[in-house]
C-alpha atoms as a PDB file:
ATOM      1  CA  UNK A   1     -23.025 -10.422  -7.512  1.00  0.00           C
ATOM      2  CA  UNK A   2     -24.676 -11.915 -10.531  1.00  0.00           C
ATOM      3  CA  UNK A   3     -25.336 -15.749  -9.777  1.00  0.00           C
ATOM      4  CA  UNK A   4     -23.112 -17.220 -12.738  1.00  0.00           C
ATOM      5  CA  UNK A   5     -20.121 -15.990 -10.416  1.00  0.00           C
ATOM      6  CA  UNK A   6     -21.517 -17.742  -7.010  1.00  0.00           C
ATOM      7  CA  UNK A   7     -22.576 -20.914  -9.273  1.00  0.00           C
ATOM      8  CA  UNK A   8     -18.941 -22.869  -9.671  1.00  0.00           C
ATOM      9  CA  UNK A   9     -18.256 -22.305  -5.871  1.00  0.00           C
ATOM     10  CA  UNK A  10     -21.444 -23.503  -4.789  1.00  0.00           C
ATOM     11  CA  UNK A  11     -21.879 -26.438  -6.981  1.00  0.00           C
ATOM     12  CA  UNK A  12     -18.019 -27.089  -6.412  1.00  0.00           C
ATOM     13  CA  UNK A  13     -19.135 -27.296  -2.814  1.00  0.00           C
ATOM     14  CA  UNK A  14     -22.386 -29.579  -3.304  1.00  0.00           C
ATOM     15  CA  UNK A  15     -21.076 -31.962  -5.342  1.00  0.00           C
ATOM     16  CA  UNK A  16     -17.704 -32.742  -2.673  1.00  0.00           C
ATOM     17  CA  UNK A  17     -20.831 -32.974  -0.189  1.00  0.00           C
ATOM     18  CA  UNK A  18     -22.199 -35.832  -2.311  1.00  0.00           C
ATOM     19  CA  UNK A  19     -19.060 -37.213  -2.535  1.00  0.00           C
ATOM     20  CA  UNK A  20     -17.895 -37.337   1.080  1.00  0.00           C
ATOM     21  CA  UNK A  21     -21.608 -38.321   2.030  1.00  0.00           C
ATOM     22  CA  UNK A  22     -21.153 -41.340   0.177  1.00  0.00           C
ATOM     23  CA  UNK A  23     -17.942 -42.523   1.240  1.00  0.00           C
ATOM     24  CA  UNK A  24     -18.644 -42.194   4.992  1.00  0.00           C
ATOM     25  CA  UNK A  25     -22.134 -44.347   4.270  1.00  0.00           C
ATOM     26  CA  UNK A  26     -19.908 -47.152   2.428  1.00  0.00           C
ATOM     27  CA  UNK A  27     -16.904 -46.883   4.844  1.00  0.00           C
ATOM     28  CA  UNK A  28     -18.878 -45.136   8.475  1.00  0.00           C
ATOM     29  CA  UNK A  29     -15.892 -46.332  11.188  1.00  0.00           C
ATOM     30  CA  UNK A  30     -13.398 -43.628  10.439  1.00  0.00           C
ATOM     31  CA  UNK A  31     -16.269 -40.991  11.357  1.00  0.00           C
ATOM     32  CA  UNK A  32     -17.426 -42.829  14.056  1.00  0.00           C
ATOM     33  CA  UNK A  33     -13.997 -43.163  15.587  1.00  0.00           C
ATOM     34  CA  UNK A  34     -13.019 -38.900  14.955  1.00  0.00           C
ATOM     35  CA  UNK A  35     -16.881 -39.011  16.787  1.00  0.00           C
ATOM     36  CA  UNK A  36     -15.776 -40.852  19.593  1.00  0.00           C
ATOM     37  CA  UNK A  37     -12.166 -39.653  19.883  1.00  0.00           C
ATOM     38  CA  UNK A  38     -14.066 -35.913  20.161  1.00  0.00           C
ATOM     39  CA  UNK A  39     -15.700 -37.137  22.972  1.00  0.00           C
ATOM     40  CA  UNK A  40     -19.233 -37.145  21.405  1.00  0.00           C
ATOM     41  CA  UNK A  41     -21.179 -40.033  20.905  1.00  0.00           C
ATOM     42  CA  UNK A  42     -20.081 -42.117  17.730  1.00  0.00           C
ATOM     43  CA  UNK A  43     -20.887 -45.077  16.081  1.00  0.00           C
ATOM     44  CA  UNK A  44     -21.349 -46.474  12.622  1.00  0.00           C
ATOM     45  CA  UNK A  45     -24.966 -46.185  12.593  1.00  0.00           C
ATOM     46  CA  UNK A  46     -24.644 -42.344  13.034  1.00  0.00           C
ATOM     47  CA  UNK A  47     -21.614 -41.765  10.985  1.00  0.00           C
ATOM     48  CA  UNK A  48     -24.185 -43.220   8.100  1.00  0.00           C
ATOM     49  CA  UNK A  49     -26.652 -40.863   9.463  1.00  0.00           C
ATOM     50  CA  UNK A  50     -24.581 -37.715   8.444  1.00  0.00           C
ATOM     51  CA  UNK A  51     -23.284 -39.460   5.693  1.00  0.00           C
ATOM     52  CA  UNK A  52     -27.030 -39.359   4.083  1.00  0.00           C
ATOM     53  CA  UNK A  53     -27.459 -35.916   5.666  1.00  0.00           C
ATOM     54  CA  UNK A  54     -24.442 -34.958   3.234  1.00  0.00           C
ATOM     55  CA  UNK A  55     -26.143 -36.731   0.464  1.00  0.00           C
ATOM     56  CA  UNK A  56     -29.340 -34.778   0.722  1.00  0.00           C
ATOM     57  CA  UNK A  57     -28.068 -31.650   1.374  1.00  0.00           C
ATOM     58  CA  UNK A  58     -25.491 -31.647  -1.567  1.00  0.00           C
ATOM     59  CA  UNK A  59     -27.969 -33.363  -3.708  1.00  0.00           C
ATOM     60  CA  UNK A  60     -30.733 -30.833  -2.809  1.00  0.00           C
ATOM     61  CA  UNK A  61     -28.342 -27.963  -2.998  1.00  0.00           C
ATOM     62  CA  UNK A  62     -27.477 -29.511  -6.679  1.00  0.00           C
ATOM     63  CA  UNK A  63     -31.186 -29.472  -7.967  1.00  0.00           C
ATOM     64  CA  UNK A  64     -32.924 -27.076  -6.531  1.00  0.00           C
ATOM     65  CA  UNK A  65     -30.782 -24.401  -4.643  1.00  0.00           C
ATOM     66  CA  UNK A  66     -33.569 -22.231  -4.280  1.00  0.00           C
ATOM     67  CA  UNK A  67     -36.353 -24.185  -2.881  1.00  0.00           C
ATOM     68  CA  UNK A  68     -33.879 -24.403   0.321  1.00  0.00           C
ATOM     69  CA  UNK A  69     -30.794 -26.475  -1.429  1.00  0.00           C
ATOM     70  CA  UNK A  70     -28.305 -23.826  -1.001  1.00  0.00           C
ATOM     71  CA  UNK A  71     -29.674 -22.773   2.479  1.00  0.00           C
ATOM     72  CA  UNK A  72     -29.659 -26.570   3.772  1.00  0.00           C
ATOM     73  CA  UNK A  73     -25.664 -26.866   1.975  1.00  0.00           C
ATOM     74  CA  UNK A  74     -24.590 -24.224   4.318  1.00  0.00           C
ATOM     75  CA  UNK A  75     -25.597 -25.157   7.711  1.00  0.00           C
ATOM     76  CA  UNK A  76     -24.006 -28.431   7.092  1.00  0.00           C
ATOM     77  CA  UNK A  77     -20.843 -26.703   6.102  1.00  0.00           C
ATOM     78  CA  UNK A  78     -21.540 -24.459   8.878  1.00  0.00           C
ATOM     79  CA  UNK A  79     -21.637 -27.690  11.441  1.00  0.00           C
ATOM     80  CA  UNK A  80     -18.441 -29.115  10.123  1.00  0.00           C
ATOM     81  CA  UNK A  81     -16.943 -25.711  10.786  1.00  0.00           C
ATOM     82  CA  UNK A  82     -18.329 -25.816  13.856  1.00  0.00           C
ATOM     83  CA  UNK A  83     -17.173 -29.118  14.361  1.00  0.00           C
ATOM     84  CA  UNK A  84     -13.684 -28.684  13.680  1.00  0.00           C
ATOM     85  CA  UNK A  85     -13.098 -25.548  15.530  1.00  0.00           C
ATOM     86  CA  UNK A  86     -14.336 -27.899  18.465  1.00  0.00           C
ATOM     87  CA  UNK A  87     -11.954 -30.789  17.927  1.00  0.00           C
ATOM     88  CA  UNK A  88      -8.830 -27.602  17.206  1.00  0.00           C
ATOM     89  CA  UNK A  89      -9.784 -26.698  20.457  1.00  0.00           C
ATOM     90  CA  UNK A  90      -9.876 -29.502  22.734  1.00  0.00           C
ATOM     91  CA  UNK A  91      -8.351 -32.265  20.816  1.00  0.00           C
ATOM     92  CA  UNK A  92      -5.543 -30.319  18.347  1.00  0.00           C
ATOM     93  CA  UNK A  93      -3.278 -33.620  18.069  1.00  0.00           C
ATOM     94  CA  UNK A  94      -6.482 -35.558  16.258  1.00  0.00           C
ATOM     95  CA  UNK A  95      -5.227 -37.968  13.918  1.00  0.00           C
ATOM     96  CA  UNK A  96      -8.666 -37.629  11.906  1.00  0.00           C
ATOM     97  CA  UNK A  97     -11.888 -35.432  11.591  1.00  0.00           C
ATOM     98  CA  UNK A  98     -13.853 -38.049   9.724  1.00  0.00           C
ATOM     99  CA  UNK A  99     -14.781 -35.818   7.084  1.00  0.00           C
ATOM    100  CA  UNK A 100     -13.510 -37.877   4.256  1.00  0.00           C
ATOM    101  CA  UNK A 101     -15.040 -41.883   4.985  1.00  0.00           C
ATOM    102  CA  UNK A 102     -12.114 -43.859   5.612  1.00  0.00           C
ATOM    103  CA  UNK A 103      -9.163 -41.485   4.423  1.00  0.00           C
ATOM    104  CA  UNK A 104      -7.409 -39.907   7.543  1.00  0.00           C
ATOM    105  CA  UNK A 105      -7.782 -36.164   7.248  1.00  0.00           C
ATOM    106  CA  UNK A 106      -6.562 -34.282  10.029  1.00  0.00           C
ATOM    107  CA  UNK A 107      -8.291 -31.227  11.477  1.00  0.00           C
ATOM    108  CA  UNK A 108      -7.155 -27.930  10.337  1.00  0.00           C
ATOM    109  CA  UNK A 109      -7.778 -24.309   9.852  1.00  0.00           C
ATOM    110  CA  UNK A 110      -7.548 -24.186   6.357  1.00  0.00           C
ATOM    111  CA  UNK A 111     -10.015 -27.127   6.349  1.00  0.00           C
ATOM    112  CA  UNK A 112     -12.082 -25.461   8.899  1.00  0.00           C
ATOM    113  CA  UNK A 113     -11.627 -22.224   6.544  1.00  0.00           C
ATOM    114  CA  UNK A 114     -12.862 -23.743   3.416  1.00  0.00           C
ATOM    115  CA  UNK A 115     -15.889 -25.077   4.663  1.00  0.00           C
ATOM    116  CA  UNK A 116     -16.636 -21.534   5.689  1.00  0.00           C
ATOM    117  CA  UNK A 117     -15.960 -20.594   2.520  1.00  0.00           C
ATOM    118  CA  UNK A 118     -18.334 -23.218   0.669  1.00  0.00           C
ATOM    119  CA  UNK A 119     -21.021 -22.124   3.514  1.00  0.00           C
ATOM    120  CA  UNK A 120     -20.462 -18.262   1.833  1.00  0.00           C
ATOM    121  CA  UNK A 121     -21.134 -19.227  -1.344  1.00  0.00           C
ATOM    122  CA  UNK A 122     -23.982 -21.516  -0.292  1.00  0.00           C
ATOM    123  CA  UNK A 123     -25.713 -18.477   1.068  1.00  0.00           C
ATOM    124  CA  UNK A 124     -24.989 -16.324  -1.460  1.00  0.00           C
ATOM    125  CA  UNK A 125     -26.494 -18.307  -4.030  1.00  0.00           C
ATOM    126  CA  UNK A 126     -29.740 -18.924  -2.180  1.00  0.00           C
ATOM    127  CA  UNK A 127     -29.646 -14.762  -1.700  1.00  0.00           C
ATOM    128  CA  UNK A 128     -29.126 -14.777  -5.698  1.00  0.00           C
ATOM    129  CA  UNK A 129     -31.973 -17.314  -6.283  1.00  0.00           C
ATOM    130  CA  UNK A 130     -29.851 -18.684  -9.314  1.00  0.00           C
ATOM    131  CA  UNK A 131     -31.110 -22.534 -10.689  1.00  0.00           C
ATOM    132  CA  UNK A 132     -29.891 -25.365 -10.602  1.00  0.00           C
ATOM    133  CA  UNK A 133     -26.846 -27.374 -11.347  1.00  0.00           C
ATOM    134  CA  UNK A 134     -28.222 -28.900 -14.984  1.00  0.00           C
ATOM    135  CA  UNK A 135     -30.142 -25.638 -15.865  1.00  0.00           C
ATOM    136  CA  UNK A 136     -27.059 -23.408 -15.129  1.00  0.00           C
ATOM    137  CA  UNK A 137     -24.741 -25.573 -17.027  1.00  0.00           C
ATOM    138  CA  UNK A 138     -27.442 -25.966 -20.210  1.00  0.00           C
ATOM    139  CA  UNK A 139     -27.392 -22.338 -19.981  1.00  0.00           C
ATOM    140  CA  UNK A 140     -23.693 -22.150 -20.628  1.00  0.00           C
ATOM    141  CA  UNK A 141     -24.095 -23.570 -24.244  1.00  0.00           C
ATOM    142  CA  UNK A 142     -21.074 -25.533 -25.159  1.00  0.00           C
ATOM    143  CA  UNK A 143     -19.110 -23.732 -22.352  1.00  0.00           C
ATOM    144  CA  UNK A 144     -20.578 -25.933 -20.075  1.00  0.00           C
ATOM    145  CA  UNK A 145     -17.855 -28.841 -21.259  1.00  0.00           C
ATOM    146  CA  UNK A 146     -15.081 -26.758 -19.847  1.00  0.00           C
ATOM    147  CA  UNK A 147     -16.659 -25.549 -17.161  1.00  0.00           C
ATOM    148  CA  UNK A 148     -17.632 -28.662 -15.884  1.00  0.00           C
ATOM    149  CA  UNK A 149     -13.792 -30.408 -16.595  1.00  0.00           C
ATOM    150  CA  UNK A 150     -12.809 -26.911 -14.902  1.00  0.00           C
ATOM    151  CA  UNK A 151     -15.245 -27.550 -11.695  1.00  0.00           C
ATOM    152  CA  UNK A 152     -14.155 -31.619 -11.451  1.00  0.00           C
ATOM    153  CA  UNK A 153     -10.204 -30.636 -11.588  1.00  0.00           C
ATOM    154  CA  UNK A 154     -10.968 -27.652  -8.797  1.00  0.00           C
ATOM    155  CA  UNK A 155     -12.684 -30.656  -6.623  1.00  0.00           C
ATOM    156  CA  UNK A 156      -9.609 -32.867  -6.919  1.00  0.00           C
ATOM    157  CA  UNK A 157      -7.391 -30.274  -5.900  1.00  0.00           C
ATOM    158  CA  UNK A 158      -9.665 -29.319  -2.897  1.00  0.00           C
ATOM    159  CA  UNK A 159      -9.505 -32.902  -2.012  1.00  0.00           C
ATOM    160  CA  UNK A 160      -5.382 -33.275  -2.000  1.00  0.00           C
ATOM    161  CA  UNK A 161      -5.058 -29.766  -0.238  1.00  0.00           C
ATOM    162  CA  UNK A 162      -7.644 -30.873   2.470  1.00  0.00           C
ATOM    163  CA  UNK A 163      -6.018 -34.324   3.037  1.00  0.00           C
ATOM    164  CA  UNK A 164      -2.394 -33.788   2.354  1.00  0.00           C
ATOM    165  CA  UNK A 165      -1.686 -30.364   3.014  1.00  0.00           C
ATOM    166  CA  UNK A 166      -2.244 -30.757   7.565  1.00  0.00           C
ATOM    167  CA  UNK A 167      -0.167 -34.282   7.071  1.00  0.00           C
ATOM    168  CA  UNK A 168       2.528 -32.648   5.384  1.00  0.00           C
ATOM    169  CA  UNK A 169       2.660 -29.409   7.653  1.00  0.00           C
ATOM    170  CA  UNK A 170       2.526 -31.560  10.820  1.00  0.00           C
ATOM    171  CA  UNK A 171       5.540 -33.517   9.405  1.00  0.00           C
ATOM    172  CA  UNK A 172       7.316 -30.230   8.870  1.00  0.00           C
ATOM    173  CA  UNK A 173       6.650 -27.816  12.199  1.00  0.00           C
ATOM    174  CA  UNK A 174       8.513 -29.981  15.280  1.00  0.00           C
ATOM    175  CA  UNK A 175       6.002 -30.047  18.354  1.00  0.00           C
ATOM    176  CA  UNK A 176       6.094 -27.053  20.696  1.00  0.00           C
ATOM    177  CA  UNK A 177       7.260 -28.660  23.463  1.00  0.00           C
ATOM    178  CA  UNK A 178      10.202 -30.414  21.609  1.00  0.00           C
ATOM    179  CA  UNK A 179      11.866 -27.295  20.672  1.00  0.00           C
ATOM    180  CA  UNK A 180      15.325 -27.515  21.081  1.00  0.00           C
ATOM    181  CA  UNK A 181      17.282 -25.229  23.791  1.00  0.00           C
ATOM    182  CA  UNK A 182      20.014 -22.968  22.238  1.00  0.00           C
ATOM    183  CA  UNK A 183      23.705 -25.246  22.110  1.00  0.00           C
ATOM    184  CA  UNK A 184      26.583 -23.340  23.155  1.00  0.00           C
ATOM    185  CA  UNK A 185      29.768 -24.898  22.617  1.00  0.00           C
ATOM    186  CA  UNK A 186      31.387 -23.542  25.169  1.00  0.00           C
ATOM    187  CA  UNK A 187      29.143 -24.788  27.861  1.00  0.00           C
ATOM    188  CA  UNK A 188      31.321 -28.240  27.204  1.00  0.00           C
ATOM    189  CA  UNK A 189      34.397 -26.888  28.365  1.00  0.00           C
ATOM    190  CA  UNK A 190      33.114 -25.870  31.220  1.00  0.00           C
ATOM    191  CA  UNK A 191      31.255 -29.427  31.970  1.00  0.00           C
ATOM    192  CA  UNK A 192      34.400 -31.022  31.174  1.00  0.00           C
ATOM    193  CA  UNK A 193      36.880 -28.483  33.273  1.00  0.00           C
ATOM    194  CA  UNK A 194      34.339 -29.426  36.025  1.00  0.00           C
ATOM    195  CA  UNK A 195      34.295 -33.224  35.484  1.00  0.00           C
ATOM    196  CA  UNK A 196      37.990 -33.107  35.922  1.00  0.00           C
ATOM    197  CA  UNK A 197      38.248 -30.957  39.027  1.00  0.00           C
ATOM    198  CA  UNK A 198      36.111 -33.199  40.280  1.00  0.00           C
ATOM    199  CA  UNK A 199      38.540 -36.364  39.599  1.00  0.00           C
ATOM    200  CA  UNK A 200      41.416 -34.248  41.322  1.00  0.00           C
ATOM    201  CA  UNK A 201      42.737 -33.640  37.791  1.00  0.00           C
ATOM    202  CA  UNK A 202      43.308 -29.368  37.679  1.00  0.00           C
ATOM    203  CA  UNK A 203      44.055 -27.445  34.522  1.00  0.00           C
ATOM    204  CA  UNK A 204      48.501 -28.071  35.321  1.00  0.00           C
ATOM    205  CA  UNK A 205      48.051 -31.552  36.255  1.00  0.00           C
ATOM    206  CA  UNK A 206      50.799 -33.785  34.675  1.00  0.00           C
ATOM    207  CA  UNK A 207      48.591 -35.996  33.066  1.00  0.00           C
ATOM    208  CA  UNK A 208      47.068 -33.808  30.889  1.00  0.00           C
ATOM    209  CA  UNK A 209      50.456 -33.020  29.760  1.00  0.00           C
ATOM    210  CA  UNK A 210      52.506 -36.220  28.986  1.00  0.00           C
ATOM    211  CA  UNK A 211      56.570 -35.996  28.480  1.00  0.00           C
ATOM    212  CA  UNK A 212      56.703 -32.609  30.489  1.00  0.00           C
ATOM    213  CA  UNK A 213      58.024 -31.733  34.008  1.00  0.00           C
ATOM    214  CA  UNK A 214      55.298 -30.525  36.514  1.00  0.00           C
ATOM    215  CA  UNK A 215      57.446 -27.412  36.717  1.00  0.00           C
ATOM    216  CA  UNK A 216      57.569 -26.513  32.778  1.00  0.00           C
ATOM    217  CA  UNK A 217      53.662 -27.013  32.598  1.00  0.00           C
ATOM    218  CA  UNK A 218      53.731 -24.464  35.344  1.00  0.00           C
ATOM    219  CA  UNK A 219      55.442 -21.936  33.112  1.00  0.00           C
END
């Protein structure tokens, strides 16, 4: 695989680094807090501290891939898939992984998937030895303007399918344990035959059957 075809995906990849790096160093207590509420140790200081570790690598991964940018953009993809296969599997009901500053973004395998993905490409472009973000887009000619519109719409749409997508499927799939049990409506006859045995009330009792003679009811 020639690395024009690794390029969009990795640089897709570096630059939503840079972007998430920076919003948890402005806005650090949403991290902290998915830190803390995975029972590892979490405060605003060190949500900053991977913040700037997102920064570098994307950055890094942006300008020089091949000097150990693209290597450095996947093992912190790797980690946050890492990360979130932890919190799936001891903390599933999370509200938030953290991964997006201040913006609630609940854990999920398609998130977890994706940055598996990005870590794929990473690799594959540091296998490829391609260049860097402004030499690969210069190379590109005047197909670098829709190329680049193309890679900033494909980071958008990352973005709403990482953040919405979990919300909206949690809304939709009911918990496991609140499944209902099968209705039958006959089970309320029975219940209310029963409640009325047990008033002395039987199936020919005269009150059920107003106007008639206890000996017509009995056929």
């Amino acid at each position: 695989m020639t690395p024009d075809a690794i390029a969009p995906l990795c640089f897709l990849a570096a630059g939503l680094l840079v972007v998430a790096g920076v919003a948890k160093l402005v806005r650090p207590r949403a991290t902290a807090q998915a830190m803390v509420d995975a029972g590892l140790p979490g405060s605003d200081l060190l949500a900053r501290g991977v913040g700037l570790a997102e920064v570098t690598a994307g950055t890094w991964a942006l300008v020089a891939p091949a000097t150990g940018g693209a290597v450095a953009l996947a093992v912190v993809y790797l980690a946050f898939a890492g990360f979130l296969g932890y919190v799936l599997r001891t903390h599933p009901d999370a509200g938030s992984c953290g991964c997006a500053g201040a913006k609630a973004v609940p854990p999920s395998l398609l998130h977890m998937g994706l940055d598996l993905v990005a870590a794929g490409s990473a690799i594959a472009y540091a296998l490829a030895g391609g260049p860097g973000a402004a030499t690969w887009l210069r190379s590109l000619g005047w197909g670098a303007v829709p190329v680049a519109a193309g890679l900033g719409l494909a980071g958008w749409l990352a973005v709403v399918v990482v953040t919405e997508v979990p919300t909206a499927w949690r809304a939709w799939v009911p918990p496991a344990h609140q499944e209902e049990t099968p209705h039958h409506h006959g089970d309320d006859h029975v219940r209310a035959d029963e409640a009325l045995a047990h008033s002395g009330i039987g199936p020919g009792h005269p009150s059920l059957w107003p106007g008639l003679e206890p000996e017509e009811i009995g056929g």
